[in-house]
C-alpha atoms as a PDB file:
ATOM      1  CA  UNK A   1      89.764 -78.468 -35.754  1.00  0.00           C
ATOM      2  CA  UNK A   2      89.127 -79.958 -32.161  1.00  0.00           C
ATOM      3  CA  UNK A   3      93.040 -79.847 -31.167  1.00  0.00           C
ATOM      4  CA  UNK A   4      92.699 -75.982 -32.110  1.00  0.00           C
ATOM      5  CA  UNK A   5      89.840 -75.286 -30.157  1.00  0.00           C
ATOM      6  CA  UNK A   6      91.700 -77.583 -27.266  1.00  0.00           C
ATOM      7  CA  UNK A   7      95.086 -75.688 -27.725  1.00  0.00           C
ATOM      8  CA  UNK A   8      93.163 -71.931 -26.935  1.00  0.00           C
ATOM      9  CA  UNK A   9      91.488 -73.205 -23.913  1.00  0.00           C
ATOM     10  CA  UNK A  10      94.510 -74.344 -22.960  1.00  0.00           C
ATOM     11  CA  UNK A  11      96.442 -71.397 -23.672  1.00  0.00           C
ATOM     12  CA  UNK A  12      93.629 -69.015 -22.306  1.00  0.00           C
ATOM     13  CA  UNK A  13      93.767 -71.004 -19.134  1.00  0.00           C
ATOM     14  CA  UNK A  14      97.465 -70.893 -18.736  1.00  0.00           C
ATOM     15  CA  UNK A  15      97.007 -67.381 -19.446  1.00  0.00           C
ATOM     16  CA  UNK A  16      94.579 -66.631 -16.658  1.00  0.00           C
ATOM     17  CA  UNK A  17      96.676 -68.624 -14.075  1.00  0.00           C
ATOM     18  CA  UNK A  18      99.590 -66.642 -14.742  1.00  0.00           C
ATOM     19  CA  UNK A  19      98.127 -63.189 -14.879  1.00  0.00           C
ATOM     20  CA  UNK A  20      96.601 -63.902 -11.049  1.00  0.00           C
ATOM     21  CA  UNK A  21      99.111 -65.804  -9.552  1.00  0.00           C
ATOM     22  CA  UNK A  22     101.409 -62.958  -8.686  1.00  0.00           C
ATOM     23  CA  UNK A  23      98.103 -61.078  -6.844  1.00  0.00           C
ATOM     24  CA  UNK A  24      97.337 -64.654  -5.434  1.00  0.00           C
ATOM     25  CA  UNK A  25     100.963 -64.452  -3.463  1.00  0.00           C
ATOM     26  CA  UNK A  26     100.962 -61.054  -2.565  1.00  0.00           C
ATOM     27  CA  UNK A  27      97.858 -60.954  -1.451  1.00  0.00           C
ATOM     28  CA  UNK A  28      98.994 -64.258   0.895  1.00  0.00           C
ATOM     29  CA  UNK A  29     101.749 -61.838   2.678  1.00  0.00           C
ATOM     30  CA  UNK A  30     101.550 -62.706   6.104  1.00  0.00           C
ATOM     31  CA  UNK A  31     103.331 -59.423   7.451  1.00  0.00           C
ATOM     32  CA  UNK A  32     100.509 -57.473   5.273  1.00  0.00           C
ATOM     33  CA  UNK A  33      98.183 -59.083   7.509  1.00  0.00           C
ATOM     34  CA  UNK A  34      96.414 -57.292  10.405  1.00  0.00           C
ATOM     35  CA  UNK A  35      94.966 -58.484  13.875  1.00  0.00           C
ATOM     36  CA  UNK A  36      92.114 -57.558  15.499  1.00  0.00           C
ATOM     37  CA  UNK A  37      94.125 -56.040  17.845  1.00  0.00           C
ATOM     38  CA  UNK A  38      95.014 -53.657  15.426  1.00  0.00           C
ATOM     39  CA  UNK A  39      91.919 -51.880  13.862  1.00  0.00           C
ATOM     40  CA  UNK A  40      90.084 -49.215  15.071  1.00  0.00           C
ATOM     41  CA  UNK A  41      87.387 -49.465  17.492  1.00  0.00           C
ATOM     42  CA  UNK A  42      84.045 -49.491  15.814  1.00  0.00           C
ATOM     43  CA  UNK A  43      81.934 -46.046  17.148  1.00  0.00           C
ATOM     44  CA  UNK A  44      78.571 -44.722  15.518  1.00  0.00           C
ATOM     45  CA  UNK A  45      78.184 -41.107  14.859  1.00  0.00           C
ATOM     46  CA  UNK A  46      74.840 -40.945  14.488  1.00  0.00           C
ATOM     47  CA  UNK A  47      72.376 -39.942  17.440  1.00  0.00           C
ATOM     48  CA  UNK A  48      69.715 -42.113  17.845  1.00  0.00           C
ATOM     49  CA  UNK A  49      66.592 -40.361  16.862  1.00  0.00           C
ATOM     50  CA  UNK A  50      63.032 -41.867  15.675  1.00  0.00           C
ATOM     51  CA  UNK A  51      62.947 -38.988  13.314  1.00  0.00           C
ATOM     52  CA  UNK A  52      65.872 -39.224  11.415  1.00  0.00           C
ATOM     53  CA  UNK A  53      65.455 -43.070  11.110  1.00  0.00           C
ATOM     54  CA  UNK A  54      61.960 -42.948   9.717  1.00  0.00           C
ATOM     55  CA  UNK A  55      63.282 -40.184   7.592  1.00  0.00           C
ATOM     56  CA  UNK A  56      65.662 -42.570   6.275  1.00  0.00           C
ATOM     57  CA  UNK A  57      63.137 -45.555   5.947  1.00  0.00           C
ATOM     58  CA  UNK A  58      61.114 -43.214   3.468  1.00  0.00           C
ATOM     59  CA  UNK A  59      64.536 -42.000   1.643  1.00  0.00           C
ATOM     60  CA  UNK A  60      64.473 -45.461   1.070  1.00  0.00           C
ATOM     61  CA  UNK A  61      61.297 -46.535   0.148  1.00  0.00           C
ATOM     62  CA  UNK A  62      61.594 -43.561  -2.383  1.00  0.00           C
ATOM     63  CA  UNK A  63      58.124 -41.974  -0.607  1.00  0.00           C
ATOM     64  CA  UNK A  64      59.603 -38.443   0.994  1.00  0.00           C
END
């Protein structure tokens, strides 16, 4: 009974390892890879306004 319960962990890990290992190498692409360089410069839409932020601090207190 104990080299059955061995053999399915076994199996089940073998399993696992082979259903991520083909997302483990893609994912390990270095021409998918992007630089700094390359993203988009980080800008904030939002006008600064006391108003709108308490607003938001009651929004999430869940007391508007």
């Amino acid at each position: 009974m104990d080299y059955l319960v061995l053999a399915a962990t076994i199996l089940t890990f073998l399993a696992v390892v082979a259903f991520n290992n083909p997302h483990a190498a893609r994912a390990q692409n270095g021409a998918a890879l992007i630089t700094s360089s390359e993203l988009p410069e980080q800008v904030s839409h939002a006008p600064f306004d006391p108003g709108l932020i308490r607003a938001r601090i009651k929004l999430a207190n869940h007391r508007l």
